[in-house]
Protein backbone atom coordinates (compact mmCIF):
# COMPACT_ATOMS: atom_id res chain seq x y z
CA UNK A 1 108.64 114.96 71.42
CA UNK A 2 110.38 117.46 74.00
CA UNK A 3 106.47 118.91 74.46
CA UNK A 4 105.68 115.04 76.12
CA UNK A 5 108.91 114.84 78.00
CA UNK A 6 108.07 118.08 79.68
CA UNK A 7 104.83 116.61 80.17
CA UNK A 8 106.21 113.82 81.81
CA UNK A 9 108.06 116.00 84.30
CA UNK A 10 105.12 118.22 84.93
CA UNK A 11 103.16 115.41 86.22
CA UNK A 12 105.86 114.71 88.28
CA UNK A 13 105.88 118.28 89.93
CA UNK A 14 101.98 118.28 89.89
CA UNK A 15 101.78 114.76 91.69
CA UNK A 16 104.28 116.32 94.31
CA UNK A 17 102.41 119.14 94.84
CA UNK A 18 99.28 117.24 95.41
CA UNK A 19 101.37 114.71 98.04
CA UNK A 20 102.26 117.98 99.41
CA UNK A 21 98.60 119.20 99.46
CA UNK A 22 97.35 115.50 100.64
CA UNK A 23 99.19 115.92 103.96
CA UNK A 24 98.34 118.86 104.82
CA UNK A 25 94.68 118.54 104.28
CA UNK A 26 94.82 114.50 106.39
CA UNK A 27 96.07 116.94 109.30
CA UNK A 28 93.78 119.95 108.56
CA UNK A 29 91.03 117.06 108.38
CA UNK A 30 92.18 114.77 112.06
CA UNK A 31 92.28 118.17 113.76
CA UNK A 32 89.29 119.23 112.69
CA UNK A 33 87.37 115.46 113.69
CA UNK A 34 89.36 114.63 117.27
CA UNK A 35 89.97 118.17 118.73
CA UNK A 36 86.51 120.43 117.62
CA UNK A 37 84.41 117.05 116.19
CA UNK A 38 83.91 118.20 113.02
CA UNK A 39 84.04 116.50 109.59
CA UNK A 40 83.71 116.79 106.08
CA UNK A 41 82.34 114.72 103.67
CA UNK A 42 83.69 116.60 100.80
CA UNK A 43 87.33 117.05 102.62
CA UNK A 44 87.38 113.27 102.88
CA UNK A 45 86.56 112.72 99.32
CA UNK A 46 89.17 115.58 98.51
CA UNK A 47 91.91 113.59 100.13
CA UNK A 48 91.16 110.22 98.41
CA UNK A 49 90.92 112.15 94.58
CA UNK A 50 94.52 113.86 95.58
CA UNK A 51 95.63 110.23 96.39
CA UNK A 52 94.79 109.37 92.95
CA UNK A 53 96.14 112.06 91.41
CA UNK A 54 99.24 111.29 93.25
CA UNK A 55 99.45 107.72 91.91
CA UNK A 56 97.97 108.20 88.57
CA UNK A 57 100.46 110.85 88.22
CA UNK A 58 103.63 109.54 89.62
CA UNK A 59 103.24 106.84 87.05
CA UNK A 60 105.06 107.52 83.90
CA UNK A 61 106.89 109.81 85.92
CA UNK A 62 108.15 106.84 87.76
CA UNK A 63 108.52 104.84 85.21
CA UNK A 64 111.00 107.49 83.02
CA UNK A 65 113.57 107.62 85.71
CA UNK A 66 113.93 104.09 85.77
CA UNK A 67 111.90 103.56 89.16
CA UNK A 68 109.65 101.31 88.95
CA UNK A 69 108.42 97.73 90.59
CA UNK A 70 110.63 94.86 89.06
CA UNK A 71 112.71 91.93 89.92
CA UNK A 72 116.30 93.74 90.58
CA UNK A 73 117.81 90.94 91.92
CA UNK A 74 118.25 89.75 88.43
CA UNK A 75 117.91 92.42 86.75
CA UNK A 76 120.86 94.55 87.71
CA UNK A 77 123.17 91.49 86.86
CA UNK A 78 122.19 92.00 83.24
CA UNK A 79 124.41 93.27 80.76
CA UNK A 80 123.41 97.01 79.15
CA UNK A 81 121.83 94.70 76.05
CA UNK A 82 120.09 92.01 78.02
CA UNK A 83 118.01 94.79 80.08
CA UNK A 84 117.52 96.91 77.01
CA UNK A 85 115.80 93.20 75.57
CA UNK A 86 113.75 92.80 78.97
CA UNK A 87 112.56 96.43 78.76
CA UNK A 88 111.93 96.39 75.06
CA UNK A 89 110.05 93.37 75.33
CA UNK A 90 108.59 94.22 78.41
CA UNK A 91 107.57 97.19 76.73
CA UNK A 92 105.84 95.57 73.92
CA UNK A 93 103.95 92.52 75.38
CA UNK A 94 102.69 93.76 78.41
CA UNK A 95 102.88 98.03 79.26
CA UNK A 96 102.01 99.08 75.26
CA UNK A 97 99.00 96.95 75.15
CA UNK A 98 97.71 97.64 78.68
CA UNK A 99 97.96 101.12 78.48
CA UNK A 100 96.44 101.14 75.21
CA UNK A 101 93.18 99.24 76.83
CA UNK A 102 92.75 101.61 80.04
CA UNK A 103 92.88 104.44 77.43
CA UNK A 104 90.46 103.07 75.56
CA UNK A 105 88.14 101.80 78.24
CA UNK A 106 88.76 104.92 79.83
CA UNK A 107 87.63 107.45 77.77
CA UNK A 108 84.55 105.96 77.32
CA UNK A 109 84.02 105.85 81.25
CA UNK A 110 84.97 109.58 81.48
CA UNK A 111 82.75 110.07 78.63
CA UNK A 112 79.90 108.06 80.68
CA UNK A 113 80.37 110.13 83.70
CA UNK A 114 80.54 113.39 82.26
CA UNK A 115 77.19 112.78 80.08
CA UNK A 116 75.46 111.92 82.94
CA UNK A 117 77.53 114.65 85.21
CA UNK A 118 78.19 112.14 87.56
CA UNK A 119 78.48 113.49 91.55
CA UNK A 120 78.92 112.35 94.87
CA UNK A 121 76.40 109.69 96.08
CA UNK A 122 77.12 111.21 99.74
CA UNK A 123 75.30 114.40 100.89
CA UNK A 124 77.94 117.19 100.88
CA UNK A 125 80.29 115.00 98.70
CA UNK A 126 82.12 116.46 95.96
CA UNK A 127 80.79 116.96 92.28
CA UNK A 128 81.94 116.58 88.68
CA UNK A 129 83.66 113.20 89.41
CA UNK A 130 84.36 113.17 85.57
CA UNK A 131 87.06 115.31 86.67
CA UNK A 132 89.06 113.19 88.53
CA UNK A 133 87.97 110.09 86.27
CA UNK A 134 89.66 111.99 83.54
CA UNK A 135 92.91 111.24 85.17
CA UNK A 136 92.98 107.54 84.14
CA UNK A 137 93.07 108.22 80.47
CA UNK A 138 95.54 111.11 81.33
CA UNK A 139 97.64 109.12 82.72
CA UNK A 140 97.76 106.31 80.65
CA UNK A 141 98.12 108.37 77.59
CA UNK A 142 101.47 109.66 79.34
CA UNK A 143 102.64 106.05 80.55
CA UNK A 144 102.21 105.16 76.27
CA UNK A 145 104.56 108.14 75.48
CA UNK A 146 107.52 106.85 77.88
CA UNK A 147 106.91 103.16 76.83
CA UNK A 148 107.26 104.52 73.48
CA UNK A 149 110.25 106.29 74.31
CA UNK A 150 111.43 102.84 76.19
CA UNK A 151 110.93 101.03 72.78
CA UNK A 152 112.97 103.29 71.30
CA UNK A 153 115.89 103.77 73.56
CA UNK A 154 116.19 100.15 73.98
CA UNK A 155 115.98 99.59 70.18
CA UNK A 156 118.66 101.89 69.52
CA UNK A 157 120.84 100.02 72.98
CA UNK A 158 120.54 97.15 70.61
CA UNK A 159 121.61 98.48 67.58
CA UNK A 160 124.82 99.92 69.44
CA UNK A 161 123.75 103.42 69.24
């Protein structure tokens, strides 16, 4: 278990990285276009796969510090119990099951673009998109192990553990 929640982290520190990365290649990339008029197709495409890197990523890593998108307003009103109910059925109904189906249904389109070694359509765009189709199931496959780790921590809240 300690192996995932270092995993976890490290796609924290990797998603960083790549924010840190992103910048610096958008300026790299506006210099380059206003001041000398020069582009890249395959720069451009660069930035928008660090982007989803960034988000697919910062997801689990997000969501195991307790970061995430939800109604606070009545959520940090609840008692220790009541949120560990809202996350543990939370958990179940809605993040277990979705993350299940965009693993599923994205292997198979990783598996789809690597068979057919899926590039660029653009000239001088990037190849090997399978690459950075691979991070949905990645990522997804990390969001599981935290919700599972939700589940449990909120199971054992409601025990009185």
């Amino acid at each position: 278990m300690r192996f995932f929640i270092k995993s976890i982290a490290w796609s924290g520190k990797i998603a960083a990285v790549s924010l840190f990365l992103l910048v610096v290649l958008v300026i790299y990339d506006a210099l380059m276009r206003y001041l000398f008029q020069s582009g890249s197709i395959a720069l451009q495409e660069l930035e928008w796969h660090l982007f989803d890197v960034i988000i697919l990523l910062s997801i689990a890593y997000t969501f195991s510090h307790d970061a995430h998108v939800r109604v606070d307003i009545f959520y940090e009103r609840f008692s220790s119990k009541t949120k560990a109910l809202v996350n543990l059925f939370g958990s179940l109904l809605f993040v277990l099951p979705f993350s299940l189906l965009i693993i599923s249904l994205g292997i198979d389109f990783v598996a789809l673009s690597f068979s057919q070694m899926e590039a660029s359509a653009d000239p001088g765009g990037l190849p090997y998109r399978f690459i950075i189709k691979s991070f949905v199931p990645l990522a997804f496959v990390l969001m599981l192990i935290q919700t599972l780790r939700v589940i449990i921590s909120s199971a054992q809240t409601l025990r009185g553990e």
